[in-house]
Protein backbone atom coordinates (compact mmCIF):
# COMPACT_ATOMS: atom_id res chain seq x y z
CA UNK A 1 0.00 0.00 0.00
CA UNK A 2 2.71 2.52 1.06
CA UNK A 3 4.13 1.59 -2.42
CA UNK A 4 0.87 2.80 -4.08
CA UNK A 5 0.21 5.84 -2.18
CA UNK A 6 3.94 6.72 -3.30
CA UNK A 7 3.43 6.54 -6.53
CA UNK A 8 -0.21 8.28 -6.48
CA UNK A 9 1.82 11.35 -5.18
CA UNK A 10 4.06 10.85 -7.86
CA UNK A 11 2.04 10.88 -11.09
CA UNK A 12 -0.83 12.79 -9.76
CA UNK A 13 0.98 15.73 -8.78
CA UNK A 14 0.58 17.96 -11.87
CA UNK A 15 -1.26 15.71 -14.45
CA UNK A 16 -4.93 17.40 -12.79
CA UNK A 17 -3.17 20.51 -15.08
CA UNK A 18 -3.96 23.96 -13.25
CA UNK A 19 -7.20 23.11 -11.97
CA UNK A 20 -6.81 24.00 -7.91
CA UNK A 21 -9.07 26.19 -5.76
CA UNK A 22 -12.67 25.70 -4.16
CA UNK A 23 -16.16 25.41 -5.65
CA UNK A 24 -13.68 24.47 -8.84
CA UNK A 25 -11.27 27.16 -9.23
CA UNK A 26 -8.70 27.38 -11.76
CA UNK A 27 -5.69 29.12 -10.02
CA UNK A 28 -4.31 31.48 -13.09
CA UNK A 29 -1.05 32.62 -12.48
CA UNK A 30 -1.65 35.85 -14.95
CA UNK A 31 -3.00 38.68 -13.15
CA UNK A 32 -5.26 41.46 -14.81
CA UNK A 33 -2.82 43.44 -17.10
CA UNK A 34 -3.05 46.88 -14.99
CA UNK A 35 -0.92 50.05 -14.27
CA UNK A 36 -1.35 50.59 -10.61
CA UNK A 37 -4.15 53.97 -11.32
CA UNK A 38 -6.20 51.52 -13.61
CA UNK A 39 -9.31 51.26 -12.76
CA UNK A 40 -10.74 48.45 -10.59
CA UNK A 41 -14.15 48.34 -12.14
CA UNK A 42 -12.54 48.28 -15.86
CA UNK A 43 -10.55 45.39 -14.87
CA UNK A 44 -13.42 43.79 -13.33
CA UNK A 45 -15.64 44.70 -16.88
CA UNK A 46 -12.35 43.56 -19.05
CA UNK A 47 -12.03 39.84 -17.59
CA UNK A 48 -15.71 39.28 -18.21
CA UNK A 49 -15.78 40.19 -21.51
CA UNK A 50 -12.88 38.11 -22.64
CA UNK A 51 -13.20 34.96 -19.92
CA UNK A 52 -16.70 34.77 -18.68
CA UNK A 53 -17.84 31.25 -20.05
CA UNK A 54 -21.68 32.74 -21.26
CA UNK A 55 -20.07 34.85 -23.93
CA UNK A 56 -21.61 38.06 -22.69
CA UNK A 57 -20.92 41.45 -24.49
CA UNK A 58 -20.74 44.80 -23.45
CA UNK A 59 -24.89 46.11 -23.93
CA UNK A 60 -25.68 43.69 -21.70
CA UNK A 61 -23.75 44.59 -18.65
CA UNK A 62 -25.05 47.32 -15.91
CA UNK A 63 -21.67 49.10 -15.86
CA UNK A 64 -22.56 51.56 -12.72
CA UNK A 65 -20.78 49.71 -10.50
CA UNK A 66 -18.57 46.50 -9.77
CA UNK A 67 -21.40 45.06 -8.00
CA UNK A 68 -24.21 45.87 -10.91
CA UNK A 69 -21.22 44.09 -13.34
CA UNK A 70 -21.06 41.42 -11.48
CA UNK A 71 -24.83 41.24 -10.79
CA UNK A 72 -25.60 41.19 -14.70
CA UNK A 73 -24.10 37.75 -15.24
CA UNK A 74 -26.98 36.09 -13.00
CA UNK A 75 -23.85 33.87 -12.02
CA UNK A 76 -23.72 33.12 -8.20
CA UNK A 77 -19.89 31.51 -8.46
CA UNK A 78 -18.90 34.64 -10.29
CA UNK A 79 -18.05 37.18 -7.12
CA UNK A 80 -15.82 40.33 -6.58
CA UNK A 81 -13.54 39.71 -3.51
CA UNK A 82 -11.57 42.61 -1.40
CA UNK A 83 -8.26 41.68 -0.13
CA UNK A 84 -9.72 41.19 3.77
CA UNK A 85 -12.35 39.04 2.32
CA UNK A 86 -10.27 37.14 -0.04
CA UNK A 87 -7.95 35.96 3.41
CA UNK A 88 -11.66 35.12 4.45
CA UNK A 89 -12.22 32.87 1.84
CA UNK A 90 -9.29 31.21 1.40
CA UNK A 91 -9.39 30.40 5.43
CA UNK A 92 -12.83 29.05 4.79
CA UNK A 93 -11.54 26.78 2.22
CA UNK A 94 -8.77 25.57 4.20
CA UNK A 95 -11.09 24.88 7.67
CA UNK A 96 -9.13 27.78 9.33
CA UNK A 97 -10.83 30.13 11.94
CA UNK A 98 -9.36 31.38 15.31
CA UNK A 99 -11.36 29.70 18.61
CA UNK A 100 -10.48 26.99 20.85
CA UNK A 101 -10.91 24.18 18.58
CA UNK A 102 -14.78 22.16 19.41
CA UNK A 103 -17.65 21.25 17.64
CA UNK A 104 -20.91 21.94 18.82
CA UNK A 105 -24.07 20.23 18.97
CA UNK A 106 -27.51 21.11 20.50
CA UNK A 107 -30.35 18.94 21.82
CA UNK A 108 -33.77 19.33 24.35
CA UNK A 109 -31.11 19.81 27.33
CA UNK A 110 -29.23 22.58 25.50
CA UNK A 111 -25.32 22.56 23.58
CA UNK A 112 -23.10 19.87 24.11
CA UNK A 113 -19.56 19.19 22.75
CA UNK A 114 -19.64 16.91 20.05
CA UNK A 115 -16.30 16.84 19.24
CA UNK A 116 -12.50 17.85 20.61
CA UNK A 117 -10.19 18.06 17.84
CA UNK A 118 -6.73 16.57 18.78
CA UNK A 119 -4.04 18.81 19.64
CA UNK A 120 -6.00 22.37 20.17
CA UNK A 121 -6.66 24.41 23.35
CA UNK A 122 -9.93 22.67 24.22
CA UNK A 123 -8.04 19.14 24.35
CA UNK A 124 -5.32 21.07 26.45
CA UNK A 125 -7.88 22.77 28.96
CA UNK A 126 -9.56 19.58 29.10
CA UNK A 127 -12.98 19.89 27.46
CA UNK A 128 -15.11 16.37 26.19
CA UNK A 129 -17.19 14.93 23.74
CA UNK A 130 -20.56 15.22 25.64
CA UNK A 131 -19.87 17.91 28.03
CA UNK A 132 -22.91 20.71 27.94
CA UNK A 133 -21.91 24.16 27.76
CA UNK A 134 -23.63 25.97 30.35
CA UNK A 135 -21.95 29.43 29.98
CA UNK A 136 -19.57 31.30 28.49
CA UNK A 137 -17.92 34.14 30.12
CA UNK A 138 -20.12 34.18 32.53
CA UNK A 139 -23.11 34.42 30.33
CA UNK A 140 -25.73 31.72 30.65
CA UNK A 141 -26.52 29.67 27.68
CA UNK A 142 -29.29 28.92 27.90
CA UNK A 143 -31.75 31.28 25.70
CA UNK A 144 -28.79 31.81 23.54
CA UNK A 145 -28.95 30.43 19.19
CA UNK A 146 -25.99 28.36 18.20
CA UNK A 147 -24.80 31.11 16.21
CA UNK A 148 -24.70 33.47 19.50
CA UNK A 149 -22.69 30.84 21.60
CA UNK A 150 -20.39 30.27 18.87
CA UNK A 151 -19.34 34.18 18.40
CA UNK A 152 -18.86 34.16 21.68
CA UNK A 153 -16.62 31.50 21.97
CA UNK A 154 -15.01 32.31 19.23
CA UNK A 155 -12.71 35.50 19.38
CA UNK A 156 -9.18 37.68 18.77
CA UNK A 157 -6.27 34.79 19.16
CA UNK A 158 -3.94 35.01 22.42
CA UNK A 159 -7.44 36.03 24.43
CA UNK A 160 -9.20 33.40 26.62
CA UNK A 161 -12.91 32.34 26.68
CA UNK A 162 -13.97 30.83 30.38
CA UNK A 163 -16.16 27.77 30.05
CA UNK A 164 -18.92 26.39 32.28
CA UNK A 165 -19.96 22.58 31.34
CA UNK A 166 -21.57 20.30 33.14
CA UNK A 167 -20.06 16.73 33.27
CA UNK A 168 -22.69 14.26 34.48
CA UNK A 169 -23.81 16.31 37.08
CA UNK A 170 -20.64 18.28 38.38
CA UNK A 171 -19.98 21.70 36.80
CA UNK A 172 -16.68 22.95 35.83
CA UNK A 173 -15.48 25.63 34.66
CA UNK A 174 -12.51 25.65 32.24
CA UNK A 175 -10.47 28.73 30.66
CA UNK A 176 -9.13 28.38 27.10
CA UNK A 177 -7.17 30.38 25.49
CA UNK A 178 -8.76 31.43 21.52
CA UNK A 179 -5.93 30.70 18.88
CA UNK A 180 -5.54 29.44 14.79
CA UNK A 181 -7.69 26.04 14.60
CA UNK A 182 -7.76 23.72 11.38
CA UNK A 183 -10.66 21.72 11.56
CA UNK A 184 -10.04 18.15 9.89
CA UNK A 185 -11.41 17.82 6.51
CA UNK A 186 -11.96 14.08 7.28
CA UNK A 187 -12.33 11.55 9.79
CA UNK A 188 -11.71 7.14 8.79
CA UNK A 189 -12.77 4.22 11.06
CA UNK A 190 -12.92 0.67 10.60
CA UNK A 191 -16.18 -0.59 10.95
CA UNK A 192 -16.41 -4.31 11.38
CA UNK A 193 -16.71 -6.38 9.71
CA UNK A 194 -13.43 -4.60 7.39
CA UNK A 195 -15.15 -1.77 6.51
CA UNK A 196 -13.56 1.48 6.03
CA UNK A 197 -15.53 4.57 6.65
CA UNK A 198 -14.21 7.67 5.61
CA UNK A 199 -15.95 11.16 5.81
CA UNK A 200 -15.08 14.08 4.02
CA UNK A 201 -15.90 17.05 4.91
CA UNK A 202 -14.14 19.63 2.50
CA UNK A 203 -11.56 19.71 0.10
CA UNK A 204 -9.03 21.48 1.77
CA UNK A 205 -5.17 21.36 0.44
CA UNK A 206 -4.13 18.63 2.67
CA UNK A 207 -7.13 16.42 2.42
CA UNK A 208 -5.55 14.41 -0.03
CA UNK A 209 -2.24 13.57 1.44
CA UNK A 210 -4.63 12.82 4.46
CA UNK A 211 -6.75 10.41 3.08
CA UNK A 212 -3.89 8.62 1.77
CA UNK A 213 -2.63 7.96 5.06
CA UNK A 214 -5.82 7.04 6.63
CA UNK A 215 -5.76 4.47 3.83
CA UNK A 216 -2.78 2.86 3.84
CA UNK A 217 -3.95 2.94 8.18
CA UNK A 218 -7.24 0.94 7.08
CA UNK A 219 -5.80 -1.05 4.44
CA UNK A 220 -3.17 -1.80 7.49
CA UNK A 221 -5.90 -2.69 9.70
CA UNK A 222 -7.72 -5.01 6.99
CA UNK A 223 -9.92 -2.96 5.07
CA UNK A 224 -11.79 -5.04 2.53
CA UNK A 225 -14.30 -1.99 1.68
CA UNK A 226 -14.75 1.35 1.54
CA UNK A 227 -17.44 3.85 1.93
CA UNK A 228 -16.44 7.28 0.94
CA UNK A 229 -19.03 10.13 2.96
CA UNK A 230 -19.05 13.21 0.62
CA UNK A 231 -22.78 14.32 1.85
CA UNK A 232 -22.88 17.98 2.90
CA UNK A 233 -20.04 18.62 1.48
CA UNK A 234 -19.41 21.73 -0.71
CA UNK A 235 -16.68 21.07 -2.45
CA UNK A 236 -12.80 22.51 -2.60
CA UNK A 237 -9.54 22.13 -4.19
CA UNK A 238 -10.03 20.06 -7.10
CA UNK A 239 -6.55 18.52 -7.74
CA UNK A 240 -6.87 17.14 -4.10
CA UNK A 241 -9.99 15.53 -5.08
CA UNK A 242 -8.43 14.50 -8.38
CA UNK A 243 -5.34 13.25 -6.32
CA UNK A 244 -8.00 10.83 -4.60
CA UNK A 245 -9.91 9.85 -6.98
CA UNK A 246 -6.58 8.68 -9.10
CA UNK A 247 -6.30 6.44 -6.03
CA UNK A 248 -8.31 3.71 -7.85
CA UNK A 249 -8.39 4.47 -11.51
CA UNK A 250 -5.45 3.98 -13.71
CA UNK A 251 -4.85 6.09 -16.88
CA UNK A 252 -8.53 8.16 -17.24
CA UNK A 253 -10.17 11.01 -17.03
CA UNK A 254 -11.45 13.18 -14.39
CA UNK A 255 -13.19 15.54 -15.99
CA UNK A 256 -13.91 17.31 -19.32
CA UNK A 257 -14.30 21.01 -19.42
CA UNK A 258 -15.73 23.53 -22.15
CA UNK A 259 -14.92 26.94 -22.51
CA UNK A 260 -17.60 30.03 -23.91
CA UNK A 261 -15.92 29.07 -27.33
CA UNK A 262 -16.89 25.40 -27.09
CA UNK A 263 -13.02 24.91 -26.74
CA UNK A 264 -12.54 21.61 -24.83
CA UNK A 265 -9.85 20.74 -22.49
CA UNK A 266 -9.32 17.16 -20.80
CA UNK A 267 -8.18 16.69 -17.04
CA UNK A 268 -6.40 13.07 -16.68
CA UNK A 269 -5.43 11.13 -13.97
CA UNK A 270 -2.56 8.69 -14.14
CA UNK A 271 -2.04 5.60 -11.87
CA UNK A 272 -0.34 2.06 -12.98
CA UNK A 273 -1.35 0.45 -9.65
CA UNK A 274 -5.13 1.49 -8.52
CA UNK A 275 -6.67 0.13 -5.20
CA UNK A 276 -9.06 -2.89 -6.47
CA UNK A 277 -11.39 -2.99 -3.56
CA UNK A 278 -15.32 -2.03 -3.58
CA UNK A 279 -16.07 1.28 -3.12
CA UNK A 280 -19.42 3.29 -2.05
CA UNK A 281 -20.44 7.05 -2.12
CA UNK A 282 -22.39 8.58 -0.04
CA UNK A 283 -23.96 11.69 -1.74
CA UNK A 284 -27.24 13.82 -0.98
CA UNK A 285 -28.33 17.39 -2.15
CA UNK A 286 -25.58 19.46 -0.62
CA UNK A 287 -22.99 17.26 -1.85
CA UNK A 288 -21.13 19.99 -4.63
CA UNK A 289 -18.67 20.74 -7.22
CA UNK A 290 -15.39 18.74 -6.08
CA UNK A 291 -16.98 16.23 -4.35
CA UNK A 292 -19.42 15.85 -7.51
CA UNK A 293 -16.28 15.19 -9.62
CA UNK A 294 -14.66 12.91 -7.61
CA UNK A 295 -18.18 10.78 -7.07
CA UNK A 296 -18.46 11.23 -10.84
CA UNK A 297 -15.97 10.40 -11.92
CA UNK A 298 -15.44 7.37 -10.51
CA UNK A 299 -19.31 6.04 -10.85
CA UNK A 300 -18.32 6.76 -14.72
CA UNK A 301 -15.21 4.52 -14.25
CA UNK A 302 -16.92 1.87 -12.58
CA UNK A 303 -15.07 2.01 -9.65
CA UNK A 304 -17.85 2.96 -7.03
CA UNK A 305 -21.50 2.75 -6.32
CA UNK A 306 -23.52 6.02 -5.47
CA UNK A 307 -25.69 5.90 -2.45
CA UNK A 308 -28.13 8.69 -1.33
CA UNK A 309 -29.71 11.32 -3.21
CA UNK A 310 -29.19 13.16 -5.68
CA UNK A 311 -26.54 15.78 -5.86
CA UNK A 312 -26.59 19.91 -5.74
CA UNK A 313 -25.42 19.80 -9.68
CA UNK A 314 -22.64 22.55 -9.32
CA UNK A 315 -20.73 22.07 -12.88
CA UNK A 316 -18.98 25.13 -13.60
CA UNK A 317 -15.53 26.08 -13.41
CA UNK A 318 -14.12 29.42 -11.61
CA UNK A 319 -10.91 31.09 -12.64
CA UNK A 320 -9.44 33.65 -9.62
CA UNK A 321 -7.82 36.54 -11.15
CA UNK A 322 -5.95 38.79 -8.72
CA UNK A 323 -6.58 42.62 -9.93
CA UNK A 324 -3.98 45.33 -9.38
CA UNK A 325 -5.29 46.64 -5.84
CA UNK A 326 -5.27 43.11 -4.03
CA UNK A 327 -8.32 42.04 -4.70
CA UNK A 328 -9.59 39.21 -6.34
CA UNK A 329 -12.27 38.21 -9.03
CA UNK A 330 -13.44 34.60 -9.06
CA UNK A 331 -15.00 34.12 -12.55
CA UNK A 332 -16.98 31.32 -14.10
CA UNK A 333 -15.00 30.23 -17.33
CA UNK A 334 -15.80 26.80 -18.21
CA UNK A 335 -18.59 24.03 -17.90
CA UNK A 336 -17.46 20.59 -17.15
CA UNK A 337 -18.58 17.08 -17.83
CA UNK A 338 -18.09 13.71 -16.35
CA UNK A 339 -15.91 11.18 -18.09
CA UNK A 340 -18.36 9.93 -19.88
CA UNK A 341 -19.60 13.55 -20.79
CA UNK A 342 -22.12 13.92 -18.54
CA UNK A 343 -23.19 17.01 -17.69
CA UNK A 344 -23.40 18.06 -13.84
CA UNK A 345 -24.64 21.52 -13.84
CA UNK A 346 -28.00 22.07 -12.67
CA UNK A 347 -28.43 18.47 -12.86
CA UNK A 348 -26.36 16.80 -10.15
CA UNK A 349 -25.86 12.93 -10.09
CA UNK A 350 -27.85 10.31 -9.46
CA UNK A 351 -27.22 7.60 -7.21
CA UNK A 352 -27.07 3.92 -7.81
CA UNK A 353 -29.33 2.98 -5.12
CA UNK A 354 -31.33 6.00 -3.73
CA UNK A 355 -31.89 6.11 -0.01
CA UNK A 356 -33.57 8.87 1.97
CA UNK A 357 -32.39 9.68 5.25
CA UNK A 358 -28.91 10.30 6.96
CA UNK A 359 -28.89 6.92 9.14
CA UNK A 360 -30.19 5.01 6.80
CA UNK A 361 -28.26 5.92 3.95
CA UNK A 362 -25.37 4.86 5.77
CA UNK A 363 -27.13 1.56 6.19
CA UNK A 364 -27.47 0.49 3.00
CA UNK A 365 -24.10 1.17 2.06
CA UNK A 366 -22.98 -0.54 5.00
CA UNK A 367 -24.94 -3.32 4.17
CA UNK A 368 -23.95 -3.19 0.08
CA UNK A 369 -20.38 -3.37 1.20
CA UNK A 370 -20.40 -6.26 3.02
CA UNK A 371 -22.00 -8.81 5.12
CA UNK A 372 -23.21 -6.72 7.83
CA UNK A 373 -25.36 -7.40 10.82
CA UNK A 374 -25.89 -3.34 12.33
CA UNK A 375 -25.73 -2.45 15.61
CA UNK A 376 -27.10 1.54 16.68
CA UNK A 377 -26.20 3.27 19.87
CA UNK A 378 -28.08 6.60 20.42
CA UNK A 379 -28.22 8.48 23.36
CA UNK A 380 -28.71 12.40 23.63
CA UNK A 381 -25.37 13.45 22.20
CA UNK A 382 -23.87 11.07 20.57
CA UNK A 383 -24.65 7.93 17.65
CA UNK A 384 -22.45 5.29 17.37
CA UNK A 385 -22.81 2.49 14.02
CA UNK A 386 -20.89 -0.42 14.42
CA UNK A 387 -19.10 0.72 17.45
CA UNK A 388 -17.94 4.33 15.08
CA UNK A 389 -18.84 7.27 16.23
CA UNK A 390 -20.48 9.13 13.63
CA UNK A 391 -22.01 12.53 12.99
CA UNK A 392 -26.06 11.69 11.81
CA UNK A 393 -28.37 11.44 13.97
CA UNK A 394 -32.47 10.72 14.26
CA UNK A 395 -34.96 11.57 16.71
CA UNK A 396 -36.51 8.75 19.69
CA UNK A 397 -39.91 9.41 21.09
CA UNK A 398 -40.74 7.60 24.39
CA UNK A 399 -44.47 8.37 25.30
CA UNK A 400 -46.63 5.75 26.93
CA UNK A 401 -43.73 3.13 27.84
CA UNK A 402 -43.18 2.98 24.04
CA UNK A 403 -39.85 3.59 22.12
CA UNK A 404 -40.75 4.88 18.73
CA UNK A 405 -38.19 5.31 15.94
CA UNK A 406 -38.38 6.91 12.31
CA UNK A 407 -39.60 4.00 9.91
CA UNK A 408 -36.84 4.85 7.37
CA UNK A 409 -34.33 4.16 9.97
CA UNK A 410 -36.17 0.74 10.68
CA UNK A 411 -36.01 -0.22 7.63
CA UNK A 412 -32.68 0.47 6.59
CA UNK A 413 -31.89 -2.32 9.68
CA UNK A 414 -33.82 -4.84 7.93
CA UNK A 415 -32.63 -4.20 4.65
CA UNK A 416 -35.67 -3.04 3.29
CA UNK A 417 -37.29 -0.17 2.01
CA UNK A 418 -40.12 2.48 3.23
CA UNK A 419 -42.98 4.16 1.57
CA UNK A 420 -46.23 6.00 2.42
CA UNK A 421 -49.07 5.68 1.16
CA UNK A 422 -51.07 9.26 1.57
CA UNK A 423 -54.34 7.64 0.26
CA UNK A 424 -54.05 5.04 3.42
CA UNK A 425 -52.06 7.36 5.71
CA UNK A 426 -49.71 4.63 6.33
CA UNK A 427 -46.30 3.19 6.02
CA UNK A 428 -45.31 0.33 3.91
CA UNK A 429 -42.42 -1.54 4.90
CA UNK A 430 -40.69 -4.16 2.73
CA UNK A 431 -37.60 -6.33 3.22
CA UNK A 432 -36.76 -9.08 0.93
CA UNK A 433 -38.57 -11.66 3.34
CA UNK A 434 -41.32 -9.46 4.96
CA UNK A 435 -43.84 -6.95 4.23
CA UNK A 436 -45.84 -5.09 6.71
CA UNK A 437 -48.40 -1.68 6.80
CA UNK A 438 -48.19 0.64 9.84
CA UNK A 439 -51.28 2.78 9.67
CA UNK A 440 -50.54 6.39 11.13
CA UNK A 441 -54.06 5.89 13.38
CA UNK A 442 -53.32 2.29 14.54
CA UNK A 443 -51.75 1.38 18.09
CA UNK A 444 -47.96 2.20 17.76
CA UNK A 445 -47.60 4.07 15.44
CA UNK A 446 -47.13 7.99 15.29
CA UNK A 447 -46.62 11.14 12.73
CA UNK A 448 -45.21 13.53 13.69
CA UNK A 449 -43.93 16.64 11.87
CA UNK A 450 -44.13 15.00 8.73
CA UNK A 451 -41.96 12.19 9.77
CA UNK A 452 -42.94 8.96 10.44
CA UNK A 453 -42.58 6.81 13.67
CA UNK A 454 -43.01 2.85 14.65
CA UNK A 455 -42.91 1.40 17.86
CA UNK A 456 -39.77 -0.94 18.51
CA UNK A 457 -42.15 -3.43 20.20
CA UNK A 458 -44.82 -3.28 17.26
CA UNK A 459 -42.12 -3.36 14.56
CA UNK A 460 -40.76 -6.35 15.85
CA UNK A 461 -43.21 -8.53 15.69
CA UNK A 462 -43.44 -8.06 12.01
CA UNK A 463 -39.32 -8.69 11.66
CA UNK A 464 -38.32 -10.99 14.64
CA UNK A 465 -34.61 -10.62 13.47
CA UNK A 466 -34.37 -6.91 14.56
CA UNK A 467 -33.52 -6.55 18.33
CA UNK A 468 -33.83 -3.35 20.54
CA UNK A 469 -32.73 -2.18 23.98
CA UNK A 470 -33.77 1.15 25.47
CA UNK A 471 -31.56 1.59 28.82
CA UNK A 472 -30.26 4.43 30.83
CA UNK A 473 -31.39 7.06 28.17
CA UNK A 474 -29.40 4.77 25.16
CA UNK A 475 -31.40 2.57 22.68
CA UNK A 476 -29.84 0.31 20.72
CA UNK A 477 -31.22 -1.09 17.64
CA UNK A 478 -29.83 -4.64 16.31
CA UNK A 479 -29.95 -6.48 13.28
CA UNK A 480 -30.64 -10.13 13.21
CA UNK A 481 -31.19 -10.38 16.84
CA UNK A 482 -27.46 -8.46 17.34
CA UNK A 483 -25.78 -11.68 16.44
């Protein structure tokens, strides 16, 4: 494996040509040709005329402004950026912001830490996963948004935020000083029985050379599998996700892309020695631009299954031209196409097997990559698959000395499928052995807020295979029996 990865660096390095920078950016080294009194806005005007991939002349531009320029092109990747918010951008792309280095959660008892990222203040000061934030500075939480305890948490580096949590029961408070956090663009796990799970969260510059060491970690471990988690994710640099997705093709292409003039330029990947194991997607609505060319292009080369819904459709290609003052126009210039000349934008891709629902997309792919019997774990903060800790989650309702959970979720468990049937109001479950109706108005069975819920007793004595526990505020949910 470590020979492999080696030789990915190697010949990928370079052959994804110039394409590098978020939401599909082509990094051009040839700034605007300006004398330092030219004007910004003629720049601005000059680079859409000549580069701006709908071909649009002068008469139809409102030329009052930058902003009116810009806002003729009905283009929302074309933008104008100032130099402060071009450092903005380019930290968002690369997970940077200054704070203490946590993610946050919320739930009916109020914001919990979800998770500590390794080797930042919060680890140091000695925050945990599941501790509830209780105030900050002083400053209660509770009646606060997410948004509100966030900006207060986060802050000017070298300062210090104090903490209150409460840790089952005890409350402590903990001071932290704010400084430069990179969030990781990914997290892997091995999920038995040899599957890898990998989630990717963005495209930053250093995913790649990341995800080729949690690789060669799983393949290590005995990875037979892998599932690749690109849902929610917006996209990034697109040689790192070229860089990956030459992990498992050998001499192909990524992507094809098309210019205003209908000019077509190819974007190879090269690789003598490609990983040959199965590999699964995981893609919904919000899953965008690189990660749509990495899932495409490897569903074109046959190399991995798509599992979800489908995605945002994001197919056109930004050039960043830095203008004479600092700032920074990111321009659409091309159109691209999946290997086998697909088209993405506005479109998105399908999936293989479509599957509605966080938790139970992750189900079937679990279960399409392997022999799998399931096993849930969900208690107020966290949800644990297969003994992984992983970010979905889905809503419990105990009323009445009942346990209900979302039908999608149940069936997912017993590999089957869920529909509803508005004429009946009810819920049609089918595996490959069993079928069974859960009317909304019958005894266990609930709606509520357009979702629909079962009742772990009721649904099991349809499918005697699943097993459930519901102890100490954590249900688990079991396929075959847990076995």
């Amino acid at each position: 494996m470590t020979d492999r990865i080696r030789s990915i660096r190697a010949l990928v390095s370079g052959k994804v040509l110039p394409l590098c920078l978020a939401l599909l950016l082509v990094c051009t080294p040839v700034a605007a040709s300006a004398t330092e009194n030219y004007d910004i806005k003629q720049e601005v005007i000059d680079l859409v005329l000549n580069y701006h991939v709908s071909g649009v002349q002068l008469e139809d531009l409102d030329t009052e402004s930058i902003e009116t320029v810009i806002a003729s092109l009905n283009d929302p990747y074309t933008e104008y950026l100032s130099s402060d918010r071009w450092q903005q951008f380019v930290d968002s792309m690369e997970n940077n912001y200054i704070g203490i280095g946590i993610r946050v959660g919320s739930n009916e008892k109020g914001f919990f830490v979800i998770e500590v990222f390794q080797d930042t203040p919060a680890e140091k000061a000695g925050l945990l996963a599941g501790d509830y934030i209780v105030a900050v500075n002083g400053m209660k939480a509770e009646g606060m948004t997410l948004k509100e305890l966030v900006g207060y948490i986060t802050g000017t580096p070298g300062t210090s935020v104090t903490i209150a949590v409460d840790r089952s029961g005890e409350t402590l408070e903990l001071t932290v000083e704010r400084s430069g956090i990179h969030v990781p663009p990914l997290t892997a796990e091995l999920m038995e029985p040899g599957i890898g799970y990998v989630r990717v969260t963005s495209f930053s510059s250093d995913v790649d050379e990341l995800f080729f060491e949690e690789m060669e970690r799983l393949q290590e471990e005995g990875m037979k599998a892998l599932i690749l988690d690109l849902r929610n994710n917006p996209g990034g640099y697109l040689d790192s996700a070229g860089r990956m997705a030459a992990l498992f093709v050998d001499d192909g292409v990524l992507i094809y892309a098309r210019d205003r003039d209908g000019r077509e330029q190819t974007y190879v990947m090269r690789n003598m020695n490609p990983l040959d194991i199965p590999v699964f997607i995981l893609i919904n609505e919000y899953s965008a631009s690189a990660s749509e060319v990495l899932a495409g292009s490897l569903q074109d080369h046959g190399v991995a299954r798509l599992v979800g819904k489908t995605s945002y459709g994001k197919g056109s290609v930004q050039s960043l031209f830095h203008l004479s003052d600092g700032s920074v126009l990111k321009l659409t210039v091309q159109e691209y196409l999946t290997p086998k000349r697909r088209p993405v934008n506005l479109v998105g891709l399908e999936p293989d097997v479509v599957v509605h629902g966080d938790v139970p997309q992750l189900i079937a792919a679990l279960q399409l990559a392997g022999e799998v019997n399931v096993n849930i774990k969900l208690d107020a903060e966290s949800l644990t698959i297969n003994g992984v800790p992983v970010l979905d989650r889905f809503s419990v309702i105990r009323e009445n000395g009942r346990v209900y959970v979302p039908a999608r979720v149940l069936a997912a468990l017993v590999e089957g499928i869920a529909t509803w049937d508005a004429e009946t109001r009810s819920v049609l479950i089918r595996s490959a052995w069993v079928e069974a109706e859960y009317a909304v108005d019958s005894e266990g069975v609930l709606l509520r807020n357009g979702v629909s819920y079962i009742a772990l007793n009721r649904f099991q004595t349809a499918f005697p295979s699943f097993a459930w526990i519901d102890e100490d505020g954590t249900v688990t949910l079991m396929e075959d029996g847990g076995k």
